[in-house]
Protein backbone atom coordinates (compact mmCIF):
# COMPACT_ATOMS: atom_id res chain seq x y z
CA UNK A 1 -63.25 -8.92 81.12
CA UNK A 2 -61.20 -10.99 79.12
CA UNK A 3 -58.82 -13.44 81.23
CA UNK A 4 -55.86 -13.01 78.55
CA UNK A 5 -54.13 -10.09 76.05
CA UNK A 6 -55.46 -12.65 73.01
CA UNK A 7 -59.03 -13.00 74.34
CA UNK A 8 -59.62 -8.97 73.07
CA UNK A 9 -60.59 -8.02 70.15
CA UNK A 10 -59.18 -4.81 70.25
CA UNK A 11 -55.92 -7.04 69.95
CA UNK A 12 -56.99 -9.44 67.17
CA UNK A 13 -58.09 -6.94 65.06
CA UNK A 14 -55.08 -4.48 65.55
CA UNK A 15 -52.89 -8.67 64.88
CA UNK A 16 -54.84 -8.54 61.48
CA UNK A 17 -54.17 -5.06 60.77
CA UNK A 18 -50.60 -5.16 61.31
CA UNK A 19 -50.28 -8.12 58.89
CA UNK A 20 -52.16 -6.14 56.18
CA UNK A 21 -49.81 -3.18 56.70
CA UNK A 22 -46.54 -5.18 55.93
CA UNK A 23 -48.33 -6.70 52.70
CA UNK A 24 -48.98 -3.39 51.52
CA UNK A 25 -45.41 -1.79 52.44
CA UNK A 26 -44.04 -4.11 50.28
CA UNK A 27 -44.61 -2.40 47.21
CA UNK A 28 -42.84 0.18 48.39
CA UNK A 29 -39.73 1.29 46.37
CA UNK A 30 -36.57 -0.15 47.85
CA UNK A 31 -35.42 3.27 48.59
CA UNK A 32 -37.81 3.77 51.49
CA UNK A 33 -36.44 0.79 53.36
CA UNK A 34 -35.10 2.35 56.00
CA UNK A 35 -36.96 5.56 55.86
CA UNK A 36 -40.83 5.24 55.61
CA UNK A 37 -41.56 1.47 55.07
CA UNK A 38 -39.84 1.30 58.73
CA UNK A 39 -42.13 3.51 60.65
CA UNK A 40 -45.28 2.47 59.10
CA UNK A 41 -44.56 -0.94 59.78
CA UNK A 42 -43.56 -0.29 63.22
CA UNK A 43 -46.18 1.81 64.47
CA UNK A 44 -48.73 -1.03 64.03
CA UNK A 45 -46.50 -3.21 65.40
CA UNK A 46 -47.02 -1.27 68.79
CA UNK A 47 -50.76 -1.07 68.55
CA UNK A 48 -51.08 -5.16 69.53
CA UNK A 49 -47.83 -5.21 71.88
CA UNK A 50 -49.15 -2.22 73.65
CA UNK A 51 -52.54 -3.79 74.40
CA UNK A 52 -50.76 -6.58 75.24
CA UNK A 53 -48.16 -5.36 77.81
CA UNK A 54 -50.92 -3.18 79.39
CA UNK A 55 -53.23 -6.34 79.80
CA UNK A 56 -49.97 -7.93 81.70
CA UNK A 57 -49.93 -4.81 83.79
CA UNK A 58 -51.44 -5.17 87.93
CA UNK A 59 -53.43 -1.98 87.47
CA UNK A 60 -56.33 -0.35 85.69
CA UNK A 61 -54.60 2.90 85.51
CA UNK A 62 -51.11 0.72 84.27
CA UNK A 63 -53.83 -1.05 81.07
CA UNK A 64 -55.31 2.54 80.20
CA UNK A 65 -51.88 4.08 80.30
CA UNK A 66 -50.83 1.47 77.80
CA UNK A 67 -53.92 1.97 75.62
CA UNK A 68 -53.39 5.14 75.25
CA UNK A 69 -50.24 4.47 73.58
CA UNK A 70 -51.58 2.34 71.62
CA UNK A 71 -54.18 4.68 70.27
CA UNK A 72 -51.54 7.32 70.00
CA UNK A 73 -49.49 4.71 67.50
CA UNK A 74 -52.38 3.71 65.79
CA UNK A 75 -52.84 7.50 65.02
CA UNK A 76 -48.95 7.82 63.99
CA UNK A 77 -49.41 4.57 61.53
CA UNK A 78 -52.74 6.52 60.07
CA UNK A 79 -50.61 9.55 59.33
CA UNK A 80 -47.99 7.85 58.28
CA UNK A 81 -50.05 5.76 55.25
CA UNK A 82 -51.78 9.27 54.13
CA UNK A 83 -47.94 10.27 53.42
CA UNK A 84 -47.46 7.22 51.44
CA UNK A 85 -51.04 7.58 49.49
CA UNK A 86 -49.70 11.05 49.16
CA UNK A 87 -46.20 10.03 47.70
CA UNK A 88 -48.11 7.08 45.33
CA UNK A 89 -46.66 3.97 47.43
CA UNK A 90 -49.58 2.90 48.24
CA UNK A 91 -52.87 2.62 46.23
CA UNK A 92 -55.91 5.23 47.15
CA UNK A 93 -58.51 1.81 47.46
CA UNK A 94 -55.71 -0.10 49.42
CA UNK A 95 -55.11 2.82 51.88
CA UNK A 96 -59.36 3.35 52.03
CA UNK A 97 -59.63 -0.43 53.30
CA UNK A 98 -56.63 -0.01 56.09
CA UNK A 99 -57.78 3.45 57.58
CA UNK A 100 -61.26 1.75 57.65
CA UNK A 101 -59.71 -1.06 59.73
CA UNK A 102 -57.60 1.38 61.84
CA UNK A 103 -60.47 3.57 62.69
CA UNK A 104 -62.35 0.50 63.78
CA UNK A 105 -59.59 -0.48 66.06
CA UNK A 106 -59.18 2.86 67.25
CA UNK A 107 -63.10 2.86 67.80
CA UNK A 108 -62.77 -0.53 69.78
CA UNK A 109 -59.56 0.73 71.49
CA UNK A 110 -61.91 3.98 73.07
CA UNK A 111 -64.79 1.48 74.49
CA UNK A 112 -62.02 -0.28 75.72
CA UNK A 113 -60.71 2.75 78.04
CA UNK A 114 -64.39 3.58 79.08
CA UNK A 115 -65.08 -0.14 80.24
CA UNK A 116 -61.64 -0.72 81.94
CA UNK A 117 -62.37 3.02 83.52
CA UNK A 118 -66.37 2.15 84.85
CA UNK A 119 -64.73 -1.07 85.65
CA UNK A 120 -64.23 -1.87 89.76
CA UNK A 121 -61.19 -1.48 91.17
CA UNK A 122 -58.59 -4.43 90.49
């Protein structure tokens, strides 16, 4: 297993997807500021810090807890971008490339849980 939180992909990918996710909220209209460019840029935001803090945690059960959330905020940011596709902020071909990148993160983040889970006892 990896020795550090930077070491997983599950955690480079979600770094990568995060930074595509502010690029694209900023063709949002001004107007959303504080509304929906907000929470889809935060919920992201916690897919990375999340892996992060669990990897700094003492216990297996401590890392999948904080996966979890994780995948739950990687689901929030995927619902939140189908109400912006909806709403026209963001283009149908720009949203296609980020829920392809979210569902492979989300993909990685379930192995993840199985291997820490089959994984001895730390």
């Amino acid at each position: 297993m990896a020795d550090s939180f930077r070491d997983l992909l599950v955690w480079q990918k979600a770094m990568i997807l995060v930074t595509d996710v502010y690029r694209a909220t900023e063709e949002f209209p001004s107007r959303e500021m504080y509304g929906l460019t907000n929470q889809v840029r935060r919920s992201p935001v916690s897919v990375p810090s999340n892996v992060a803090e669990g990897k700094g945690r003492l216990s297996k059960k401590e890392f999948i807890q904080f996966l979890g959330t994780a995948r739950g905020s990687l689901c929030e940011m995927q619902t939140q971008l189908e109400i912006a596709r909806n709403l026209g902020y963001v283009q149908t071909e720009h949203f296609e490339q980020l829920d392809v990148q979210s569902r492979e993160v989300g993909r990685i983040i379930n192995g993840l849980i199985k291997a820490v889970r089959a994984s001895p006892a730390s």
